[in-house]
C-alpha atoms as a PDB file:
ATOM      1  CA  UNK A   1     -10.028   3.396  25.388  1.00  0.00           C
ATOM      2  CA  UNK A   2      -8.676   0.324  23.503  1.00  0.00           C
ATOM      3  CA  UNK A   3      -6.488   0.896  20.421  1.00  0.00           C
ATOM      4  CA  UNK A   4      -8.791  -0.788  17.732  1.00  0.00           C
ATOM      5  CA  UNK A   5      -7.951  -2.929  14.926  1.00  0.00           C
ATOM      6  CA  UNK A   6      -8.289  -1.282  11.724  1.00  0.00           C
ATOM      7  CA  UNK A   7      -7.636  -4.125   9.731  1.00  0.00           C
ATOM      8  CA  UNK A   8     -11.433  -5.422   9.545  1.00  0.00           C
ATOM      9  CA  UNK A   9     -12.142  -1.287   8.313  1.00  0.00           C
ATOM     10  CA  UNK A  10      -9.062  -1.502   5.664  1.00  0.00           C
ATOM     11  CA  UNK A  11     -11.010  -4.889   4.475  1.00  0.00           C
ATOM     12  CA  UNK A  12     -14.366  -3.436   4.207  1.00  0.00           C
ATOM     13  CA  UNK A  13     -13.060  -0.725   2.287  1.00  0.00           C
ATOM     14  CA  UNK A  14     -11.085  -3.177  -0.213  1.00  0.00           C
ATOM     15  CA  UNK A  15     -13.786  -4.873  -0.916  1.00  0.00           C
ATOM     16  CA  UNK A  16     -16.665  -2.619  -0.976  1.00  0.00           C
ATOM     17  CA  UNK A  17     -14.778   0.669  -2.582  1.00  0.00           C
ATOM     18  CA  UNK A  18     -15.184   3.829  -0.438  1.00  0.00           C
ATOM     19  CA  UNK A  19     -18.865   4.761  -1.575  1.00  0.00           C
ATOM     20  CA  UNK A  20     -19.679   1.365  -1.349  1.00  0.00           C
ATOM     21  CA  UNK A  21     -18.975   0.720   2.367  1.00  0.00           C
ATOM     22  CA  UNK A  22     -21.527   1.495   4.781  1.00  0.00           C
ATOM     23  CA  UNK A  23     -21.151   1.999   8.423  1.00  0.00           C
ATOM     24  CA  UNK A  24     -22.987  -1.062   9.128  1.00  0.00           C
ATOM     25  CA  UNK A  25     -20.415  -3.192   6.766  1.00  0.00           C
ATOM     26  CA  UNK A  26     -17.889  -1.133   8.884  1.00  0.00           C
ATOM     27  CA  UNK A  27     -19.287  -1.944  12.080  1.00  0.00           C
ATOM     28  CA  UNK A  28     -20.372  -5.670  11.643  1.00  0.00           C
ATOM     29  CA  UNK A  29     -16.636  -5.921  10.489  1.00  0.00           C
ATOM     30  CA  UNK A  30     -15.245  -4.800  13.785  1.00  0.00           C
ATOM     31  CA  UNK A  31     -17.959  -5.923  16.007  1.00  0.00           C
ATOM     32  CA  UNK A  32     -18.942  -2.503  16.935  1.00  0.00           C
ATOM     33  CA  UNK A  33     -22.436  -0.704  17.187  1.00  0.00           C
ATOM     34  CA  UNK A  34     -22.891   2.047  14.709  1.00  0.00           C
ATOM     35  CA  UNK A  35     -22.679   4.666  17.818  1.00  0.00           C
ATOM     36  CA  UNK A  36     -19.604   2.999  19.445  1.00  0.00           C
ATOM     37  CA  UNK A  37     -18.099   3.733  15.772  1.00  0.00           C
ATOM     38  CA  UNK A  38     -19.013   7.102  15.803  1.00  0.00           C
ATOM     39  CA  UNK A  39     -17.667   7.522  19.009  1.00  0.00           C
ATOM     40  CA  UNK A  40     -14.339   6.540  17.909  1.00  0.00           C
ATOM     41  CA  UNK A  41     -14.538   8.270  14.435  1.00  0.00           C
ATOM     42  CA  UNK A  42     -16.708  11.584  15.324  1.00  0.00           C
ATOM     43  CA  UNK A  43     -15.542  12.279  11.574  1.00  0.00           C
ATOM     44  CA  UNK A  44     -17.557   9.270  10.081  1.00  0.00           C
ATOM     45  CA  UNK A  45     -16.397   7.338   7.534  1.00  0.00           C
ATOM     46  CA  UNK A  46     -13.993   9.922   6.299  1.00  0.00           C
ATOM     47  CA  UNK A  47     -11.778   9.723   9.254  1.00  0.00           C
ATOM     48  CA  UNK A  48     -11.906   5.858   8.993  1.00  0.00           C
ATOM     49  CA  UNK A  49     -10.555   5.595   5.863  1.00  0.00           C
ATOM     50  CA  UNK A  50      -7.993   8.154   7.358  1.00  0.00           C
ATOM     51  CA  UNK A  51      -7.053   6.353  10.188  1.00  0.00           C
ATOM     52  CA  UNK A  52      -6.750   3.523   7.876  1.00  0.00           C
ATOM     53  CA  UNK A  53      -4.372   5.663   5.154  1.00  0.00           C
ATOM     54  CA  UNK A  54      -2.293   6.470   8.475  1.00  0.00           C
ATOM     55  CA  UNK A  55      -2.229   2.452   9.521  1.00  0.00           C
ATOM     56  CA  UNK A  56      -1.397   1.577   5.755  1.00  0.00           C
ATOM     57  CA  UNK A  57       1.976   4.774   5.761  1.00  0.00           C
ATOM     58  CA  UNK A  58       3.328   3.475   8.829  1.00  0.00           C
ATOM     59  CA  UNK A  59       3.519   0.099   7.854  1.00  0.00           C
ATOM     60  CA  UNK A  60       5.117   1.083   4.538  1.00  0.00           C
ATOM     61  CA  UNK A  61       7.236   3.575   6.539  1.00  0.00           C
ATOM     62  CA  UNK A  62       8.582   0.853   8.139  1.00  0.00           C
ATOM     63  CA  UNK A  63       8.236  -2.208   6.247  1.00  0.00           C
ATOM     64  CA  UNK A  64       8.925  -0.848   2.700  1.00  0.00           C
ATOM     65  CA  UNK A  65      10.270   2.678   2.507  1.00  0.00           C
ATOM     66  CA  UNK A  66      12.419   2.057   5.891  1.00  0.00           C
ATOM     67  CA  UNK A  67      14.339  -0.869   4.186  1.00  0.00           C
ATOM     68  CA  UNK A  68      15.506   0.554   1.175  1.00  0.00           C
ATOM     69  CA  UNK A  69      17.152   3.479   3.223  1.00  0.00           C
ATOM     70  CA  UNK A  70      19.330   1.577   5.318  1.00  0.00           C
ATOM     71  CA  UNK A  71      23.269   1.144   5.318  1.00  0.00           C
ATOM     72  CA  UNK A  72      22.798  -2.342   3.841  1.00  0.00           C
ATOM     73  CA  UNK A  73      23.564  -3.139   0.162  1.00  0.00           C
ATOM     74  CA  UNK A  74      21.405  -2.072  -2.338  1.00  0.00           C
ATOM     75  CA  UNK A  75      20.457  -5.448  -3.152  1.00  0.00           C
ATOM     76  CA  UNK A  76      19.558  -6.083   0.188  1.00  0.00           C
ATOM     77  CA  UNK A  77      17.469  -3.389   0.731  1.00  0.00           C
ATOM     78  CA  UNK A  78      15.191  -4.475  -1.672  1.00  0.00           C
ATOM     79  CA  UNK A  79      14.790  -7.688  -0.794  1.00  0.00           C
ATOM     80  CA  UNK A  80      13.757  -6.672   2.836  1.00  0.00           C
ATOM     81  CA  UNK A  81      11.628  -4.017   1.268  1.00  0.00           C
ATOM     82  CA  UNK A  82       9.913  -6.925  -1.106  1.00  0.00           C
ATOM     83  CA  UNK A  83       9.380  -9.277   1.673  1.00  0.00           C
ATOM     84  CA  UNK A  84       7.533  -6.008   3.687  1.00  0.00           C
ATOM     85  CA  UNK A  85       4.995  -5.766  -0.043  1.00  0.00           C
ATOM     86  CA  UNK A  86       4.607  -9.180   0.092  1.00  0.00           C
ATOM     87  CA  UNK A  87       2.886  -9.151   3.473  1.00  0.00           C
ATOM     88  CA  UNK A  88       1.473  -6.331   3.464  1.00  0.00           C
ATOM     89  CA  UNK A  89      -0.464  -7.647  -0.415  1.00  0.00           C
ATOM     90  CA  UNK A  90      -0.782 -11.447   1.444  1.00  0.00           C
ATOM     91  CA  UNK A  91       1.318 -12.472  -1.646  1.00  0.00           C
ATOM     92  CA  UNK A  92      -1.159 -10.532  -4.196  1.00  0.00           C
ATOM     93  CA  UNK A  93      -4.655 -11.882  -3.111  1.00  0.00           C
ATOM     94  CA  UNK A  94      -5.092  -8.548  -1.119  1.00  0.00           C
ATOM     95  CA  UNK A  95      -5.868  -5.416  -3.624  1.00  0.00           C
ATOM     96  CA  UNK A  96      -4.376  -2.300  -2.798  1.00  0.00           C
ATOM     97  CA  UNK A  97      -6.170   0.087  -0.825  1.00  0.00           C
ATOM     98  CA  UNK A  98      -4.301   2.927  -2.319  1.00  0.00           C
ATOM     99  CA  UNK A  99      -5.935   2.082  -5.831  1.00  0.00           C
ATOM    100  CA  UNK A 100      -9.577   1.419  -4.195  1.00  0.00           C
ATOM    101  CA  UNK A 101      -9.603   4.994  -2.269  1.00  0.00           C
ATOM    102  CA  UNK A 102      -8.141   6.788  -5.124  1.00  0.00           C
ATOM    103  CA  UNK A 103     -10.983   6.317  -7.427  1.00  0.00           C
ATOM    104  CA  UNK A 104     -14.285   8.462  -8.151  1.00  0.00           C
ATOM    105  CA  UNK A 105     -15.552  11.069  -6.022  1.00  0.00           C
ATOM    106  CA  UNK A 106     -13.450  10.339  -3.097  1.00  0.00           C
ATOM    107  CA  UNK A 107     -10.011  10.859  -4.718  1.00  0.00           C
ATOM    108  CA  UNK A 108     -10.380  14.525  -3.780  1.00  0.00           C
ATOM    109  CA  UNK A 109     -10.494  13.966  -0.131  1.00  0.00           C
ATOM    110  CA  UNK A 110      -7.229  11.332  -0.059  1.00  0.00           C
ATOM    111  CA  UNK A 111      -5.090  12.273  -2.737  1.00  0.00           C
ATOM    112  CA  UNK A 112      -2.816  14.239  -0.301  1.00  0.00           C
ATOM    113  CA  UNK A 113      -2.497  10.932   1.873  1.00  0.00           C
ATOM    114  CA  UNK A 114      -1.730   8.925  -1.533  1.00  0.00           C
ATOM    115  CA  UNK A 115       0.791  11.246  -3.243  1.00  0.00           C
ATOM    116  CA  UNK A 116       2.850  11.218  -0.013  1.00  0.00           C
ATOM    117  CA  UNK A 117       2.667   7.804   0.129  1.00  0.00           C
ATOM    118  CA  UNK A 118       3.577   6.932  -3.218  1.00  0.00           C
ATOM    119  CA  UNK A 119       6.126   9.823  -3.551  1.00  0.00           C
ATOM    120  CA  UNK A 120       8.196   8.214  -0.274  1.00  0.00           C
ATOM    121  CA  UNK A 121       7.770   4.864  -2.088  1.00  0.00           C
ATOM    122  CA  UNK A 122       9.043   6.091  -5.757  1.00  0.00           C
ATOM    123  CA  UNK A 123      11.607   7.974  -3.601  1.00  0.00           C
ATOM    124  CA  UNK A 124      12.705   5.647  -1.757  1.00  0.00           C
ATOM    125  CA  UNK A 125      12.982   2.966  -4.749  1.00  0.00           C
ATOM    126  CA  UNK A 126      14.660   5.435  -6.854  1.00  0.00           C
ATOM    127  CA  UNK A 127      17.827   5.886  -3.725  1.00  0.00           C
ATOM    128  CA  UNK A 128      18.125   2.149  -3.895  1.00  0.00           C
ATOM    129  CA  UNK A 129      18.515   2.103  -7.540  1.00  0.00           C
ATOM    130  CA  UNK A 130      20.743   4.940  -8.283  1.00  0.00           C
ATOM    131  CA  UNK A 131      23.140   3.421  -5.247  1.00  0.00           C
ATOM    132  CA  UNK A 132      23.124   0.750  -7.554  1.00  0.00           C
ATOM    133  CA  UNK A 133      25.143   2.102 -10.047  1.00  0.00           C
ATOM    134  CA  UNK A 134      21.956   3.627 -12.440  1.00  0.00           C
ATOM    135  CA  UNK A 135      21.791   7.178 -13.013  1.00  0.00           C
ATOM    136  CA  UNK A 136      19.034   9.582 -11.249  1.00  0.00           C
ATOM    137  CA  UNK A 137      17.483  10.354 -14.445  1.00  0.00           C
ATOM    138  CA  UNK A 138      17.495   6.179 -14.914  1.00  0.00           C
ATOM    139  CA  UNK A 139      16.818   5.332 -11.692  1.00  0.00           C
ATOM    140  CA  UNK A 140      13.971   7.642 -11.000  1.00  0.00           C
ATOM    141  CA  UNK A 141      12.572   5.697 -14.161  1.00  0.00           C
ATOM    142  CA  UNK A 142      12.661   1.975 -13.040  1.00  0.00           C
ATOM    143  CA  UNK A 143      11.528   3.017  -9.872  1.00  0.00           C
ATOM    144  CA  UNK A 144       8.221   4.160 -10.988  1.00  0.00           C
ATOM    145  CA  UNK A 145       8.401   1.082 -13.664  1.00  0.00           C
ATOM    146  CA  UNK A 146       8.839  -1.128 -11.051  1.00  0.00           C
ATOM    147  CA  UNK A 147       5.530   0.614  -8.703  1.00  0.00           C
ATOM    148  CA  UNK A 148       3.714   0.329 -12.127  1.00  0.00           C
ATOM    149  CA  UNK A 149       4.556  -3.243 -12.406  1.00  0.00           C
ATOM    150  CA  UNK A 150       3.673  -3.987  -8.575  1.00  0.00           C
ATOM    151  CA  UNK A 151       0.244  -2.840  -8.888  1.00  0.00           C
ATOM    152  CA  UNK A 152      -0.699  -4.021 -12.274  1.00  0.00           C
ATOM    153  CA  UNK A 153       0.622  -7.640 -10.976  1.00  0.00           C
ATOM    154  CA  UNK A 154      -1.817  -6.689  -7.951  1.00  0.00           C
ATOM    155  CA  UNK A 155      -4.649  -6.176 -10.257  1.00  0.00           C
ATOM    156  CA  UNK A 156      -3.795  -9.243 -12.984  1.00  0.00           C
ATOM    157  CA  UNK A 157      -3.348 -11.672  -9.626  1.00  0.00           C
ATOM    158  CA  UNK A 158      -6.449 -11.117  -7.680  1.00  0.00           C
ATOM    159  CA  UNK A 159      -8.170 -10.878 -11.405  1.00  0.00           C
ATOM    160  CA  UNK A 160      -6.773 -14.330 -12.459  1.00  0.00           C
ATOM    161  CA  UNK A 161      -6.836 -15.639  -8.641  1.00  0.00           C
ATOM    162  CA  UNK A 162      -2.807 -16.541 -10.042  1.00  0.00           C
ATOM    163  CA  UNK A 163      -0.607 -15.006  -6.934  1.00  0.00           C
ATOM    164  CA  UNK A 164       2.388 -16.393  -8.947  1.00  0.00           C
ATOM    165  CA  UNK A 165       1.573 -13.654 -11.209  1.00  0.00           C
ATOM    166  CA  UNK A 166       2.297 -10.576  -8.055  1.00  0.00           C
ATOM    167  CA  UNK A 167       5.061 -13.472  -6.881  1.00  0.00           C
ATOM    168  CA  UNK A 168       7.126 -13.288 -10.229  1.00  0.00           C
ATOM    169  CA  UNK A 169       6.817  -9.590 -10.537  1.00  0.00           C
ATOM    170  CA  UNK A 170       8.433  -9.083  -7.112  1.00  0.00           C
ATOM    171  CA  UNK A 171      10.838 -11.433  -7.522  1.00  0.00           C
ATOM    172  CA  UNK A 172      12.297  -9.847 -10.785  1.00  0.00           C
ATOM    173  CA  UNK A 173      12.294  -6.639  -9.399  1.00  0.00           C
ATOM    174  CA  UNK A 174      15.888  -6.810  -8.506  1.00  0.00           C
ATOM    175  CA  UNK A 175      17.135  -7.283 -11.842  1.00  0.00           C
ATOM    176  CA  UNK A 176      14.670  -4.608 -13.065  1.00  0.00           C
ATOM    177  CA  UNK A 177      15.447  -1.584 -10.272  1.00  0.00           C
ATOM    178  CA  UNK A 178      19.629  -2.892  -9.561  1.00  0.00           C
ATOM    179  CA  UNK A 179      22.222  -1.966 -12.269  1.00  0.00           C
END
Protein backbone atom coordinates (compact mmCIF):
# COMPACT_ATOMS: atom_id res chain seq x y z
CA UNK A 1 0.00 0.00 0.00
CA UNK A 2 1.02 3.61 -0.89
CA UNK A 3 2.57 5.78 1.84
CA UNK A 4 -0.18 8.58 2.02
CA UNK A 5 0.15 12.17 2.35
CA UNK A 6 -0.82 13.39 5.62
CA UNK A 7 -0.51 16.83 4.88
CA UNK A 8 -4.25 17.33 3.51
CA UNK A 9 -5.25 15.40 7.30
CA UNK A 10 -2.72 17.90 9.29
CA UNK A 11 -4.81 20.76 7.26
CA UNK A 12 -8.18 19.55 8.06
CA UNK A 13 -7.30 19.34 11.52
CA UNK A 14 -5.80 23.07 11.58
CA UNK A 15 -8.56 24.35 10.40
CA UNK A 16 -11.43 22.52 11.73
CA UNK A 17 -9.93 21.77 15.49
CA UNK A 18 -9.97 18.04 16.40
CA UNK A 19 -13.81 17.77 17.33
CA UNK A 20 -14.52 19.75 14.53
CA UNK A 21 -13.11 17.54 11.73
CA UNK A 22 -15.17 14.91 10.40
CA UNK A 23 -14.12 11.94 8.46
CA UNK A 24 -15.74 13.21 5.46
CA UNK A 25 -13.63 16.71 5.75
CA UNK A 26 -10.78 14.11 6.26
CA UNK A 27 -11.54 12.12 3.39
CA UNK A 28 -12.63 14.77 0.74
CA UNK A 29 -9.18 16.28 1.81
CA UNK A 30 -7.20 13.29 0.70
CA UNK A 31 -9.43 12.04 -1.96
CA UNK A 32 -10.27 8.96 -0.14
CA UNK A 33 -13.68 7.12 0.57
CA UNK A 34 -14.63 7.06 4.17
CA UNK A 35 -13.87 3.06 4.14
CA UNK A 36 -10.52 3.37 2.25
CA UNK A 37 -9.75 5.79 5.40
CA UNK A 38 -10.69 3.41 7.77
CA UNK A 39 -8.77 0.95 6.18
CA UNK A 40 -5.70 2.85 6.62
CA UNK A 41 -6.58 4.23 10.14
CA UNK A 42 -8.59 1.09 11.75
CA UNK A 43 -8.17 3.54 14.86
CA UNK A 44 -10.38 6.37 13.31
CA UNK A 45 -9.70 9.68 13.68
CA UNK A 46 -7.61 9.19 16.74
CA UNK A 47 -4.87 7.44 14.98
CA UNK A 48 -4.99 10.18 12.24
CA UNK A 49 -4.25 12.84 14.26
CA UNK A 50 -1.49 10.38 15.55
CA UNK A 51 -0.01 9.62 12.50
CA UNK A 52 -0.11 13.24 11.92
CA UNK A 53 1.68 14.13 15.62
CA UNK A 54 4.34 11.43 14.35
CA UNK A 55 4.66 13.34 10.67
CA UNK A 56 4.78 16.80 12.58
CA UNK A 57 8.04 15.12 15.43
CA UNK A 58 9.97 13.90 12.65
CA UNK A 59 10.02 16.88 10.78
CA UNK A 60 10.95 18.88 13.89
CA UNK A 61 13.37 16.04 14.75
CA UNK A 62 15.04 16.84 11.86
CA UNK A 63 14.38 20.22 10.75
CA UNK A 64 14.37 22.02 14.17
CA UNK A 65 15.60 20.00 17.11
CA UNK A 66 18.36 18.21 14.74
CA UNK A 67 19.96 21.66 13.93
CA UNK A 68 20.52 23.08 17.11
CA UNK A 69 22.48 19.85 18.19
CA UNK A 70 25.04 19.86 15.70
CA UNK A 71 28.91 20.67 15.92
CA UNK A 72 28.22 24.01 14.21
CA UNK A 73 28.29 27.34 16.11
CA UNK A 74 25.68 28.19 18.23
CA UNK A 75 24.64 30.91 16.11
CA UNK A 76 24.41 28.75 13.34
CA UNK A 77 22.42 26.29 14.72
CA UNK A 78 19.74 28.48 15.15
CA UNK A 79 19.56 29.91 12.13
CA UNK A 80 19.22 26.43 10.38
CA UNK A 81 16.79 25.54 13.10
CA UNK A 82 14.70 28.99 12.23
CA UNK A 83 14.74 28.43 8.59
CA UNK A 84 13.26 24.54 9.48
CA UNK A 85 10.06 26.79 11.73
CA UNK A 86 9.76 28.90 9.04
CA UNK A 87 8.71 26.17 6.63
CA UNK A 88 7.28 24.11 8.55
CA UNK A 89 4.66 27.59 9.82
CA UNK A 90 4.76 28.70 5.73
CA UNK A 91 6.25 31.93 7.26
CA UNK A 92 3.30 32.19 10.03
CA UNK A 93 0.10 31.83 7.83
CA UNK A 94 -0.01 28.09 8.97
CA UNK A 95 -1.29 27.75 12.83
CA UNK A 96 0.29 25.27 14.83
CA UNK A 97 -1.14 22.00 15.09
CA UNK A 98 0.37 21.46 18.44
CA UNK A 99 -1.89 24.39 19.87
CA UNK A 100 -5.14 23.15 17.81
CA UNK A 101 -4.85 19.35 19.23
CA UNK A 102 -3.99 20.45 22.62
CA UNK A 103 -7.21 22.09 23.38
CA UNK A 104 -10.62 20.76 25.00
CA UNK A 105 -11.50 17.29 25.39
CA UNK A 106 -8.87 15.90 23.23
CA UNK A 107 -5.81 17.21 25.15
CA UNK A 108 -6.05 14.03 27.23
CA UNK A 109 -5.46 11.70 24.42
CA UNK A 110 -2.20 13.83 22.85
CA UNK A 111 -0.62 15.46 25.59
CA UNK A 112 2.05 12.66 25.79
CA UNK A 113 2.82 13.30 21.95
CA UNK A 114 2.96 17.24 22.76
CA UNK A 115 5.07 17.29 25.96
CA UNK A 116 7.71 15.20 24.12
CA UNK A 117 7.60 17.34 21.45
CA UNK A 118 7.88 20.50 23.10
CA UNK A 119 10.27 19.17 25.82
CA UNK A 120 12.95 18.10 22.77
CA UNK A 121 12.24 21.60 21.39
CA UNK A 122 12.77 23.65 24.87
CA UNK A 123 15.67 21.16 25.22
CA UNK A 124 17.13 21.49 22.44
CA UNK A 125 16.88 25.51 22.41
CA UNK A 126 18.09 25.64 25.86
CA UNK A 127 21.79 23.45 24.59
CA UNK A 128 22.10 26.10 21.95
CA UNK A 129 21.79 28.87 24.34
CA UNK A 130 23.80 27.82 27.25
CA UNK A 131 26.75 26.91 24.47
CA UNK A 132 26.34 30.38 23.97
CA UNK A 133 27.82 31.59 26.88
CA UNK A 134 24.22 31.92 29.13
CA UNK A 135 23.90 29.96 32.14
CA UNK A 136 21.49 26.70 32.41
CA UNK A 137 19.35 28.33 34.85
CA UNK A 138 19.33 31.45 32.04
CA UNK A 139 19.29 29.55 29.22
CA UNK A 140 16.59 27.13 30.11
CA UNK A 141 14.65 30.57 30.52
CA UNK A 142 15.00 32.22 27.02
CA UNK A 143 14.48 29.05 25.58
CA UNK A 144 11.00 28.68 26.71
CA UNK A 145 10.72 32.71 26.17
CA UNK A 146 11.68 32.32 22.88
CA UNK A 147 8.85 28.99 22.20
CA UNK A 148 6.42 31.46 23.97
CA UNK A 149 7.25 34.15 21.59
CA UNK A 150 7.12 31.71 18.43
CA UNK A 151 3.67 30.72 19.02
CA UNK A 152 2.12 33.88 20.21
CA UNK A 153 3.72 35.50 16.84
CA UNK A 154 1.89 32.32 15.25
CA UNK A 155 -1.34 33.30 16.74
CA UNK A 156 -0.97 37.46 16.34
CA UNK A 157 0.14 36.66 12.40
CA UNK A 158 -2.54 34.45 11.13
CA UNK A 159 -4.94 36.80 13.49
CA UNK A 160 -3.72 40.06 11.79
CA UNK A 161 -3.04 38.11 8.32
CA UNK A 162 0.66 40.27 9.11
CA UNK A 163 3.39 37.25 8.54
CA UNK A 164 5.97 40.05 9.22
CA UNK A 165 4.70 39.79 12.62
CA UNK A 166 5.96 35.52 12.97
CA UNK A 167 8.94 36.94 10.42
CA UNK A 168 10.33 39.56 13.02
CA UNK A 169 9.91 37.29 15.94
CA UNK A 170 12.14 34.65 14.32
CA UNK A 171 14.46 36.83 13.16
CA UNK A 172 15.25 38.37 16.66
CA UNK A 173 15.46 35.22 18.16
CA UNK A 174 19.16 35.15 17.94
CA UNK A 175 19.76 38.08 19.93
CA UNK A 176 17.07 36.88 22.39
CA UNK A 177 18.32 32.92 22.94
CA UNK A 178 22.58 33.82 22.07
CA UNK A 179 24.60 35.54 24.88
Amino acid sequence: MATLDLSPISDVFRHQGYNGASLSMIAEAVGLKRASLYHRFPGGKQEMAEAVLADVREYFLINVVGPLHSNESPADRLIQAIDGIRIFYRDGRKSCLIDVLSLGEPAALFRPYISELIAAWTDAMTVVSRDSGHTEVRARQLAEESLIRIQGALVVSRSMMASDVFTRVLDSLPDHLLA
